[in-house]
Protein backbone atom coordinates (compact mmCIF):
# COMPACT_ATOMS: atom_id res chain seq x y z
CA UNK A 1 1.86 -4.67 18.37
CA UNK A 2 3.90 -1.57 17.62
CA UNK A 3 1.87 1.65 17.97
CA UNK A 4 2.64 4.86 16.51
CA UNK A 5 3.61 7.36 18.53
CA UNK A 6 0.00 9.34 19.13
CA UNK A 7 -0.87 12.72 18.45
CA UNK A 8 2.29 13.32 15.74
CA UNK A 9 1.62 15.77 13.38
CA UNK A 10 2.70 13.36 10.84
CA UNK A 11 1.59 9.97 9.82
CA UNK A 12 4.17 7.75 10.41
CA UNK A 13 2.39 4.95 8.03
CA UNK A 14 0.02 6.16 5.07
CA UNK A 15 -2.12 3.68 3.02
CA UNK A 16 -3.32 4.85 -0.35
CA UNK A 17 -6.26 3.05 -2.35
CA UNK A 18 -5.45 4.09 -5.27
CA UNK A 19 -9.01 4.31 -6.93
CA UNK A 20 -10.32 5.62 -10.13
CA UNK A 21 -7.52 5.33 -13.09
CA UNK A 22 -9.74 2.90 -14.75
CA UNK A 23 -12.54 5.88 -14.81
CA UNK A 24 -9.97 8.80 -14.99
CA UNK A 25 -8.66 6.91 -18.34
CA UNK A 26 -12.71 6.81 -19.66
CA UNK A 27 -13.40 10.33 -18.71
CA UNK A 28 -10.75 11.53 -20.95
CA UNK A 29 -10.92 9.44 -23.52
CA UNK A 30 -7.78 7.15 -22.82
CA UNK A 31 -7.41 3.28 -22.26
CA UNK A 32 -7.63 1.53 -18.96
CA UNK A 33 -4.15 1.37 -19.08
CA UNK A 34 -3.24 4.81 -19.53
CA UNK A 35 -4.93 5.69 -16.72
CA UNK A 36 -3.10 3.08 -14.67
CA UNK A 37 0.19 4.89 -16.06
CA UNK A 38 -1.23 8.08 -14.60
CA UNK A 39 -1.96 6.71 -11.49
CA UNK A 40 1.16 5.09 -11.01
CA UNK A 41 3.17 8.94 -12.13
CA UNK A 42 0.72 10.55 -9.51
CA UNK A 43 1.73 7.39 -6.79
CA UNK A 44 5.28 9.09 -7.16
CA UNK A 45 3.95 12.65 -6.64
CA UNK A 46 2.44 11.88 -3.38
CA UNK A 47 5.39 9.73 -2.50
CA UNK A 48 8.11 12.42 -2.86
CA UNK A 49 5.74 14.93 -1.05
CA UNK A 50 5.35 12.24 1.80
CA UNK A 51 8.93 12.42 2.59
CA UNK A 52 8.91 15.82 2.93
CA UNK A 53 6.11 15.45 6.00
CA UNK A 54 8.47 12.57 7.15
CA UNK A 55 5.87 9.94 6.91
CA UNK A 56 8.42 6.56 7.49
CA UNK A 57 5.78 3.91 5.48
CA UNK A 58 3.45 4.01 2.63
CA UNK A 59 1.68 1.01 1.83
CA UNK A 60 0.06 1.77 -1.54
CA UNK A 61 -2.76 -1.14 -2.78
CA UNK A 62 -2.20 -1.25 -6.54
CA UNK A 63 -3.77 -5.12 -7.62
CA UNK A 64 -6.16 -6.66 -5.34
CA UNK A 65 -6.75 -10.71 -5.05
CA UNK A 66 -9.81 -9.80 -6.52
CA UNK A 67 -8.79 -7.53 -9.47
CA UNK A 68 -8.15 -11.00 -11.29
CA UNK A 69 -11.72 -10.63 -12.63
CA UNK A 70 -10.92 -8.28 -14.94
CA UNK A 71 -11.00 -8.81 -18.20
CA UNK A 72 -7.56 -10.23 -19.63
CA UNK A 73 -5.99 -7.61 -21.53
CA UNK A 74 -6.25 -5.36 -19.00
CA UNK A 75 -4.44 -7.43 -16.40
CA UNK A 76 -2.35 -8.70 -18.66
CA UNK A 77 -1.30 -4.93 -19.41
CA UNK A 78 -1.33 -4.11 -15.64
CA UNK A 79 1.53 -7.07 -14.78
CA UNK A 80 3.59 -5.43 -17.60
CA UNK A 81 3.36 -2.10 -16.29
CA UNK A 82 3.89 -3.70 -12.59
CA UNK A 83 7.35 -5.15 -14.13
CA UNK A 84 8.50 -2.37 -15.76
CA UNK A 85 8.10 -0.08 -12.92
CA UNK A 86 10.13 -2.61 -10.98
CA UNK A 87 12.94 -3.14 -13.14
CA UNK A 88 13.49 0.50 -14.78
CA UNK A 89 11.70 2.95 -12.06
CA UNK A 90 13.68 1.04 -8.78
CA UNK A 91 16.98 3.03 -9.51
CA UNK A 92 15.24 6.75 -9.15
CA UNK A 93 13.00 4.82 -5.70
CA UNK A 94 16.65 3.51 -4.32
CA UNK A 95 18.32 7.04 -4.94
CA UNK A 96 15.54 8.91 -3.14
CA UNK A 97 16.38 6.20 -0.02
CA UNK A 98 13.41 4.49 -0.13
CA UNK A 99 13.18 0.55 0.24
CA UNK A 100 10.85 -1.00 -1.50
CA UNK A 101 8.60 -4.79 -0.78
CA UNK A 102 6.08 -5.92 -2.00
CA UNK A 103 3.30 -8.06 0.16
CA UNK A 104 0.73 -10.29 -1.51
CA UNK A 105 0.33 -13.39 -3.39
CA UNK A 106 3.03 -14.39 -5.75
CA UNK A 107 1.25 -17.65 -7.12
CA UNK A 108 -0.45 -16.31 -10.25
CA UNK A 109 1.76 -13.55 -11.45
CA UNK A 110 4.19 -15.46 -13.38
CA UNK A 111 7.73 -16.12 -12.79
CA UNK A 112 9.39 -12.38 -14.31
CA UNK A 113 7.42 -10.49 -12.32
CA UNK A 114 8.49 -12.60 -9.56
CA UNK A 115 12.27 -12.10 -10.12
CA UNK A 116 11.82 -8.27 -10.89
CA UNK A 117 10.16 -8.36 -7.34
CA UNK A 118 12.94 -9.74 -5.98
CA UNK A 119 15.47 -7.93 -7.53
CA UNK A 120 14.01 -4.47 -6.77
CA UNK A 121 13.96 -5.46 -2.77
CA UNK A 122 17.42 -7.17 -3.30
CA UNK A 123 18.81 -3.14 -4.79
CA UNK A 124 16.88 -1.06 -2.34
CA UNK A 125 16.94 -3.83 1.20
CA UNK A 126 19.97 -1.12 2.66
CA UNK A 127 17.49 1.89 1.85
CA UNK A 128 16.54 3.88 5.08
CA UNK A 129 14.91 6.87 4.43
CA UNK A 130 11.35 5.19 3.90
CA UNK A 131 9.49 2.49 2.84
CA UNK A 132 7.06 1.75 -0.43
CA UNK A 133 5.14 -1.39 0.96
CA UNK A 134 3.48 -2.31 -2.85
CA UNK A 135 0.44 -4.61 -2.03
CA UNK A 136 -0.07 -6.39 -5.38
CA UNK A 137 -2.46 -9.41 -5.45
CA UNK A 138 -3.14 -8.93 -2.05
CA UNK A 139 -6.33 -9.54 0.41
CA UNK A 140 -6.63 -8.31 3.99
CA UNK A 141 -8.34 -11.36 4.74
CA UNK A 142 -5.90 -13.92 2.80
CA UNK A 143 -3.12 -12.18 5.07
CA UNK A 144 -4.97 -12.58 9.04
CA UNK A 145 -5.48 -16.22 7.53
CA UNK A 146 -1.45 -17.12 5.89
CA UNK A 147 -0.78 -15.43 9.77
CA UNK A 148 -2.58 -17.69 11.28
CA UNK A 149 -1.35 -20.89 9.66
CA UNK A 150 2.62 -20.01 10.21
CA UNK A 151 1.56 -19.55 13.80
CA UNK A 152 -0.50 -22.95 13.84
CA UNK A 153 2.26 -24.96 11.77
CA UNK A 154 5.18 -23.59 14.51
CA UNK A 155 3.04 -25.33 17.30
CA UNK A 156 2.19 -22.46 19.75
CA UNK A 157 -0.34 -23.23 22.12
CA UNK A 158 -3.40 -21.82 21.09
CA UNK A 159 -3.88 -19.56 24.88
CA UNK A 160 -0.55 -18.72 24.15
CA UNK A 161 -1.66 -16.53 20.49
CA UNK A 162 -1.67 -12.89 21.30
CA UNK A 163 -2.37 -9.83 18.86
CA UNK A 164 1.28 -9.21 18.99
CA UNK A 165 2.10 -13.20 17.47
CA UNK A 166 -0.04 -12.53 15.07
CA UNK A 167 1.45 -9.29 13.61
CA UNK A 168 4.76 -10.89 13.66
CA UNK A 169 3.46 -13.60 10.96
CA UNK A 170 1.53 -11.03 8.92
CA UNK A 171 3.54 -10.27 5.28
CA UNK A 172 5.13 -7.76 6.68
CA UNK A 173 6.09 -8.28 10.03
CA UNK A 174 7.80 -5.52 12.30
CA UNK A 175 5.99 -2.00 10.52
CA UNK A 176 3.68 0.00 12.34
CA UNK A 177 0.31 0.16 12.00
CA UNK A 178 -1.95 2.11 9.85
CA UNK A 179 -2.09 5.51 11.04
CA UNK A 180 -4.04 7.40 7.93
CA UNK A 181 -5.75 5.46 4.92
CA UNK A 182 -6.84 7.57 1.93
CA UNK A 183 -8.94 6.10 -0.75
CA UNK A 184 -9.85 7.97 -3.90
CA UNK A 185 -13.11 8.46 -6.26
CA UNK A 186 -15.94 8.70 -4.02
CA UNK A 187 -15.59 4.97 -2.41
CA UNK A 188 -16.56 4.60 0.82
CA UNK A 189 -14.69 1.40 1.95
CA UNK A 190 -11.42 -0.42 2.61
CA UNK A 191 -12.26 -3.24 0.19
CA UNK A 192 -10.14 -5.84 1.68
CA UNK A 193 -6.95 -3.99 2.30
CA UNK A 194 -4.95 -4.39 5.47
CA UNK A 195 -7.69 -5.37 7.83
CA UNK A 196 -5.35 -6.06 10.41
CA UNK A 197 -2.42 -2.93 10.34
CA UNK A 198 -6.03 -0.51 10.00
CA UNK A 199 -7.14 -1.14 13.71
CA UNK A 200 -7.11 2.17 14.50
CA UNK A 201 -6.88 4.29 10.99
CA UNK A 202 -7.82 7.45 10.66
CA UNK A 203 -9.77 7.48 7.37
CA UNK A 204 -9.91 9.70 4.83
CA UNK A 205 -12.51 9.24 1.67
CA UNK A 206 -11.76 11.84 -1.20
CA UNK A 207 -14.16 12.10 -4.44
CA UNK A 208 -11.57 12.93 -6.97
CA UNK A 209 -10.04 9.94 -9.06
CA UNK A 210 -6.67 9.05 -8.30
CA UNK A 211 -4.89 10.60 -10.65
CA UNK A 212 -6.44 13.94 -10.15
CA UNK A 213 -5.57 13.73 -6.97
CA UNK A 214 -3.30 17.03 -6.44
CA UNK A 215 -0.86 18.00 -4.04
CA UNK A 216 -3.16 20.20 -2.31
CA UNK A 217 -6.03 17.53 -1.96
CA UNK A 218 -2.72 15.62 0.06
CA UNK A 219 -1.76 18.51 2.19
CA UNK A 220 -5.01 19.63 3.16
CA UNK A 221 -5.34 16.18 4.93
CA UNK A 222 -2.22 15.76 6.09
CA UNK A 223 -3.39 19.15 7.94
CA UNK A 224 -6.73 17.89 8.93
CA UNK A 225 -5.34 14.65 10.09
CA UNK A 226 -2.30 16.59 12.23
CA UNK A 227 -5.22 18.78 14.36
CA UNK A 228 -6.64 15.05 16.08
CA UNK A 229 -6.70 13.63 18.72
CA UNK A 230 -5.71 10.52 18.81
CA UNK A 231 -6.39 8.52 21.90
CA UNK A 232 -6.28 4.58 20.62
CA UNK A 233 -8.94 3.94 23.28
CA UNK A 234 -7.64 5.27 26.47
């Protein structure tokens, strides 16, 4: 498994739960999808002040496998907004130099949003100043277990499995693990999101909603996080 390099001042990979648009959009008045729209302007905030700090991967969980029970208008709404960010937002992500993927389950969001996926990684796969890892209808769990069929189909011995085979067959095989997970509004929780990669997170639970989350909420823990100590056991 590839470790980051301990005691940077900088996280090398961030993961954002981006929580609270839905109640951001309900304190002030707005629809559940306005506040998604908020979020998703405040997403590219934090991501432009991340490459500043030089942080290499952000892995940002916008749609969970279990954000399907919602009602339908709202993720009907959501998978419209998901598509247009991909098709008319990827030009301004390739030109800052960032690549972008997207990990997850691709059998129940229709066959556009597929394509736009695909043609967004297709325009920004050369990209090398970063990369937006977009985890959209995806489950922590879903992802040890799709690992751990590609490694059973292939035929490997089962004494032969190692932590390191199984990070090669998760979605997105070859990043770095987790070094600093944020999550928004109060939760205190990962709720499913990269169980594996979060090993050894340092985490970071912030009452504000998403999108009021401010550039100074993001640099004060950048700052916290760049004073420990991080040992990974030894």
């Amino acid at each position: 498994m590839i470790k980051s390099e301990i005691n940077s001042k900088s996280p090398v990979h961030l993961g954002l739960i981006l929580d609270g648009n839905r109640r951001w959009a309900k304190k002030n008045n707005l629809t559940a999808i306005e506040g998604h729209r908020a979020g998703y302007l405040n997403l590219k905030k934090i991501i432009k002040i991340s490459k500043k700090h030089d942080i290499q991967y952000i892995s940002a969980f916008v749609f969970s496998s279990e954000n399907w029970k919602r009602g339908n208008d709202e993720v009907k709404n959501l998978m419209k907004l998901f598509s247009w960010v991909l098709k008319h937002e990827v030009k301004e992500i390739s030109k800052e130099g960032i690549r972008l993927k997207v990990i997850g389950s691709k059998m129940r969001i229709g066959k556009a949003l597929v394509k736009a996926i695909h043609d967004a990684e297709e325009a920004t796969k050369d990209n090398t100043k970063g990369t937006l890892l977009l985890c959209l209808d995806y489950g922590g769990q879903q992802e040890i277990v799709e690992a751990t069929k590609r490694i059973v189909e292939s035929g490997i011995d089962p004494k032969d499995i190692t932590p390191e085979l199984i990070s090669q067959n998760l979605d997105m095989p070859g990043i770095p693990p987790l070094d600093l997970i944020i999550r928004t509004s109060g939760e205190h929780r990962l709720s499913n999101f990269m169980l594996w990669e979060s090993a050894y997170s340092e985490l970071f639970f912030v009452n504000k909603l998403w999108p009021d989350f401010s550039e100074a909420n993001f640099e004060s823990i950048l700052k916290k996080y760049s004073k420990i100590k991080r040992n990974f056991g030894q």
